[in-house]
N, C-alpha and C. Protein backbone atom coordinates (compact mmCIF):
# COMPACT_ATOMS: atom_id res chain seq x y z
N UNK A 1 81.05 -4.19 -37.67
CA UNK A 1 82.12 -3.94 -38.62
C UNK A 1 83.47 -4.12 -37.93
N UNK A 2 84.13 -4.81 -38.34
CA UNK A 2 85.50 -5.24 -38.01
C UNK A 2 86.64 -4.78 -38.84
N UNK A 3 87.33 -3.52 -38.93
CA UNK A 3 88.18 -3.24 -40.28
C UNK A 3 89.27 -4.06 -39.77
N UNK A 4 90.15 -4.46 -41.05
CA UNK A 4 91.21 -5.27 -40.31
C UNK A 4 92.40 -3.93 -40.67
N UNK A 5 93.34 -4.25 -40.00
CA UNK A 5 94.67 -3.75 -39.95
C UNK A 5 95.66 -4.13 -40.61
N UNK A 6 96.10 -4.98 -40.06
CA UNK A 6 97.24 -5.79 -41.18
C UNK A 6 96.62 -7.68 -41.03
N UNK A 7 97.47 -7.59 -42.41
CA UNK A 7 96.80 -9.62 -42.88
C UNK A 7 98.19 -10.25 -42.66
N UNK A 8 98.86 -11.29 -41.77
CA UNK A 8 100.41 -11.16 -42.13
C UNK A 8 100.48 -12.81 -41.77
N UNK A 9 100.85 -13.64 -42.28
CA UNK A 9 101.10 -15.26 -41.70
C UNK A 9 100.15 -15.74 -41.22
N UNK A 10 98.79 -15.07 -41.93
CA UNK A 10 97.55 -16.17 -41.35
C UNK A 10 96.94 -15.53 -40.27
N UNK A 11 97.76 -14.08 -39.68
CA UNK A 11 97.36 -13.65 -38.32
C UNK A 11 96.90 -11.92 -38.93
N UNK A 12 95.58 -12.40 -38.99
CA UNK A 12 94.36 -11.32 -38.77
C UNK A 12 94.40 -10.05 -37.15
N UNK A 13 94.80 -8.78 -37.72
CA UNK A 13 95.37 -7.85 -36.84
C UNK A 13 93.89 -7.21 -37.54
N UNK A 14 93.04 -6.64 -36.19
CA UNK A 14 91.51 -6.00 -36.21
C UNK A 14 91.08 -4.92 -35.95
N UNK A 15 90.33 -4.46 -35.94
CA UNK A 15 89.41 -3.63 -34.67
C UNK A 15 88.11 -4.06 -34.38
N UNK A 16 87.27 -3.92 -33.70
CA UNK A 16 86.05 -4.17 -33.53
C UNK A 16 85.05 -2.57 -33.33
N UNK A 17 84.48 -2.28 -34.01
CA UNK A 17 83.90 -0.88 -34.07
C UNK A 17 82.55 -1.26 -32.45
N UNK A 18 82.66 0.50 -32.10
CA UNK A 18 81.66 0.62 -30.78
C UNK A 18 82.21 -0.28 -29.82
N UNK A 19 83.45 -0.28 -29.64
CA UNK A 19 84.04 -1.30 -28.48
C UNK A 19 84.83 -0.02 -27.31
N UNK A 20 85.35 -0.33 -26.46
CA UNK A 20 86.06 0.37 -25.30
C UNK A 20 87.16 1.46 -26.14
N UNK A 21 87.21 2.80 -25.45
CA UNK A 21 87.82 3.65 -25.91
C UNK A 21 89.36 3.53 -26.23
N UNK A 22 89.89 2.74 -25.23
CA UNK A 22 91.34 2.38 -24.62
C UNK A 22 91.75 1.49 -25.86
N UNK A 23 92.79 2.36 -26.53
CA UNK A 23 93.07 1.89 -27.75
C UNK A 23 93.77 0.52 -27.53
N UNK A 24 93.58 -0.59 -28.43
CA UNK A 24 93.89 -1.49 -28.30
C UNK A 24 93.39 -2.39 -30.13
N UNK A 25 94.04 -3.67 -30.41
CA UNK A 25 93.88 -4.63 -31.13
C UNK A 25 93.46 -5.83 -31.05
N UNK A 26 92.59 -6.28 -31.80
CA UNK A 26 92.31 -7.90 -31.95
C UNK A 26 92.88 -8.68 -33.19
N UNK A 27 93.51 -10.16 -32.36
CA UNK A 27 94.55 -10.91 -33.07
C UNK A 27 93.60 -11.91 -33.41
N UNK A 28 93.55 -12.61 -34.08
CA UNK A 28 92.53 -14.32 -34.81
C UNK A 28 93.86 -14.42 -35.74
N UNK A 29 93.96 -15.80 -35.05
CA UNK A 29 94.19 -17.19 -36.45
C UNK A 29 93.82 -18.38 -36.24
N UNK A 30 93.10 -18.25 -37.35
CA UNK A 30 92.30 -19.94 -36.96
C UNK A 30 91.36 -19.63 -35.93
N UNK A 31 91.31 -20.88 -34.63
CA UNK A 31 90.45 -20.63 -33.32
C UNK A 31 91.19 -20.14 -32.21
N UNK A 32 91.84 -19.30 -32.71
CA UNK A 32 93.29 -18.67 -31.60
C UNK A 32 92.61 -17.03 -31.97
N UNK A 33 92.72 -16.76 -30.70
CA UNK A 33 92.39 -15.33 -30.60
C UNK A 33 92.88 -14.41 -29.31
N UNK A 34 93.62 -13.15 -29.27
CA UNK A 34 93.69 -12.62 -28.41
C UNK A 34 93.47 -10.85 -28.52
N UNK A 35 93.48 -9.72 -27.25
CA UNK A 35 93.37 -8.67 -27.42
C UNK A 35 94.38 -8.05 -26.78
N UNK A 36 95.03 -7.07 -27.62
CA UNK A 36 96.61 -6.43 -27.41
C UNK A 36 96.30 -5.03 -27.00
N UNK A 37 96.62 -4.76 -25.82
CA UNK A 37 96.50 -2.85 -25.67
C UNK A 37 97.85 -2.70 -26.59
N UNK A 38 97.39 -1.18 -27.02
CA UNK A 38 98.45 -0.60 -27.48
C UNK A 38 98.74 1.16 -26.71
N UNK A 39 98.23 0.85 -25.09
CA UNK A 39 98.65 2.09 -24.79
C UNK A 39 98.35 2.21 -23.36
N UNK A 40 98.38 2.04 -22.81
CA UNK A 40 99.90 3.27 -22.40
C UNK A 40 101.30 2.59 -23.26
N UNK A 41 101.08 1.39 -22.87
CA UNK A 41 102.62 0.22 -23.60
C UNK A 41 101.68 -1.12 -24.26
N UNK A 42 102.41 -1.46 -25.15
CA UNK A 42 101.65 -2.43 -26.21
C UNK A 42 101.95 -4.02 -24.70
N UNK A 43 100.78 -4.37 -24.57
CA UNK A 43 100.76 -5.66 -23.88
C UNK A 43 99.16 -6.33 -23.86
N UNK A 44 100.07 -7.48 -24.00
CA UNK A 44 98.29 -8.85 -24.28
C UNK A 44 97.39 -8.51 -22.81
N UNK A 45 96.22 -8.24 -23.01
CA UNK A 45 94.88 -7.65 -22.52
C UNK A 45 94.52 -9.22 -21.80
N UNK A 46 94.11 -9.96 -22.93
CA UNK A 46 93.53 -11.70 -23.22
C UNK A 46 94.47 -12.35 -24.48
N UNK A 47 94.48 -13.71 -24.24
CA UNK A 47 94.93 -14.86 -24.80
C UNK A 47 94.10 -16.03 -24.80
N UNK A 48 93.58 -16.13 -26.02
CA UNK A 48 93.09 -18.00 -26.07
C UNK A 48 93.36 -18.02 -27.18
N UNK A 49 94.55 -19.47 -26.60
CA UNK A 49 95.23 -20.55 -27.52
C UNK A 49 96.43 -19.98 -28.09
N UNK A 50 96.85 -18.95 -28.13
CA UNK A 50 98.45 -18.54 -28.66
C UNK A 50 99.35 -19.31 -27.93
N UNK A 51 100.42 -19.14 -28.55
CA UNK A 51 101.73 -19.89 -27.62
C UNK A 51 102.65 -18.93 -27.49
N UNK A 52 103.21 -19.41 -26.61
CA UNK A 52 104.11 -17.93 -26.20
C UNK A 52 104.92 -17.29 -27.55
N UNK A 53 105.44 -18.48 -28.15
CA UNK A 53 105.70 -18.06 -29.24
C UNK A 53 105.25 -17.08 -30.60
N UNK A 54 103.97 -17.73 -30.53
CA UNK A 54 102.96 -16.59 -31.29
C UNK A 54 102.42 -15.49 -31.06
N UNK A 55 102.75 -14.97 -29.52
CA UNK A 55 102.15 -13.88 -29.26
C UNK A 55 103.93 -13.04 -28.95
N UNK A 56 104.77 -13.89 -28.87
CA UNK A 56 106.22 -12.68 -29.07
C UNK A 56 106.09 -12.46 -30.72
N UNK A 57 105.41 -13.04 -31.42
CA UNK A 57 105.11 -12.62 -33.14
C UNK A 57 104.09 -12.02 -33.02
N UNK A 58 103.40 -11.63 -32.66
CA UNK A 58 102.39 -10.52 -32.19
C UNK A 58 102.39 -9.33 -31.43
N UNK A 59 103.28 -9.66 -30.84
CA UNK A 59 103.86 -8.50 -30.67
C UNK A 59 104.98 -8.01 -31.39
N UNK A 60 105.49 -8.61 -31.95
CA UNK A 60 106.76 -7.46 -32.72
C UNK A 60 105.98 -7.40 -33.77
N UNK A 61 104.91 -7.82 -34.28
CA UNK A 61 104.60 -7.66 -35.35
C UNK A 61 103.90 -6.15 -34.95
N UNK A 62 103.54 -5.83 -34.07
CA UNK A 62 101.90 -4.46 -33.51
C UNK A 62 103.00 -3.30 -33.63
N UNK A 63 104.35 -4.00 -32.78
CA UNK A 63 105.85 -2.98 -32.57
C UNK A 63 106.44 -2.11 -34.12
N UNK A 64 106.79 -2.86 -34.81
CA UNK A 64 107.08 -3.19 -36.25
C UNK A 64 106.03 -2.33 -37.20
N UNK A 65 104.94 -2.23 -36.43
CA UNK A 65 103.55 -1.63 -37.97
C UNK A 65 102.94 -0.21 -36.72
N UNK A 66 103.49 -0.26 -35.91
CA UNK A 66 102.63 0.96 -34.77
C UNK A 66 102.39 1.85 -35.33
N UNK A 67 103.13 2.53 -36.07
CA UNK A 67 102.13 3.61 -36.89
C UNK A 67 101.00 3.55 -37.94
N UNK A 68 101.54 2.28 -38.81
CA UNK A 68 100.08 2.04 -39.58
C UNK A 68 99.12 1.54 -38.63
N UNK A 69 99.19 1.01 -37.45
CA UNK A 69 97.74 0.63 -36.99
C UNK A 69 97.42 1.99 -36.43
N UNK A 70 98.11 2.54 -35.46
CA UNK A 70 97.92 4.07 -35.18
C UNK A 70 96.79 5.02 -36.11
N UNK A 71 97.68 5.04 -37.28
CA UNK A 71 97.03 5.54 -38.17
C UNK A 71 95.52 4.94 -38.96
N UNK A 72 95.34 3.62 -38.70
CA UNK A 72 93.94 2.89 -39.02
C UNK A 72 92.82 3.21 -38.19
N UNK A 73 93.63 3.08 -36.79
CA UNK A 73 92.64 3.53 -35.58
C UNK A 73 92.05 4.33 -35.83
N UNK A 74 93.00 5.71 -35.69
CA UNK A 74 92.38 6.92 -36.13
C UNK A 74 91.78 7.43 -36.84
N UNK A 75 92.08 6.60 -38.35
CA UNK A 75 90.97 6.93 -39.46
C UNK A 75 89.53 6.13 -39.07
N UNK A 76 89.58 5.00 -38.37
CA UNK A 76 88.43 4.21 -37.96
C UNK A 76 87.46 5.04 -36.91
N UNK A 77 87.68 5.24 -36.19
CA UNK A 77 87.40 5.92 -34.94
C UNK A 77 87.28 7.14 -35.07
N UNK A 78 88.05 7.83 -36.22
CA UNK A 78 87.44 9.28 -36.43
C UNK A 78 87.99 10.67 -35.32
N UNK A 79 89.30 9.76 -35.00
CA UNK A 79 90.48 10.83 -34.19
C UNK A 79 91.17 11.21 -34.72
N UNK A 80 92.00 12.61 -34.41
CA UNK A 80 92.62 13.16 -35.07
C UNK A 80 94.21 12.76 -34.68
N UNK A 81 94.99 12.50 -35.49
CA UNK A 81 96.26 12.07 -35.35
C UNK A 81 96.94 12.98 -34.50
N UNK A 82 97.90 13.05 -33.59
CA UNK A 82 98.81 13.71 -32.51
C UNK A 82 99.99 13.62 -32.82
């Protein structure tokens, strides 16, 4: 199960359920895919095929929505908000 997060310009913002504790996101568009921590500080994990360009839109986009994904996580994962 993959809930998504946000749908925004074609760029699919994820989770992947039963994956590593260390909160973080998965990006897809198209055959472009990467994985974004979002903690300690939001920064790209992995990159295949973004351009630098698309991943400074990936990131302001994670910057920009941090509490709704925050808040997805947590309802996903079944943590209690802080």
């Amino acid at each position: 199960m993959s809930p998504r997060a946000i749908f925004i310009s074609g760029f699919d913002f994820f989770f992947y359920s039963k994956e590593e504790e260390r909160k973080h996101i998965h990006v897809e568009k198209g055959e472009k895919s990467a994985k974004v921590w979002l903690e300690p500080t939001i920064e790209v994990a992995t990159n295949y095929g973004f351009t630098s360009k698309e991943i400074r839109f990936i990131i302001q986009t994670i910057q920009e929505n941090e509490q709704l994904i925050n808040e997805k996580w947590n309802y996903h994962f079944g943590r209690e908000q802080g």
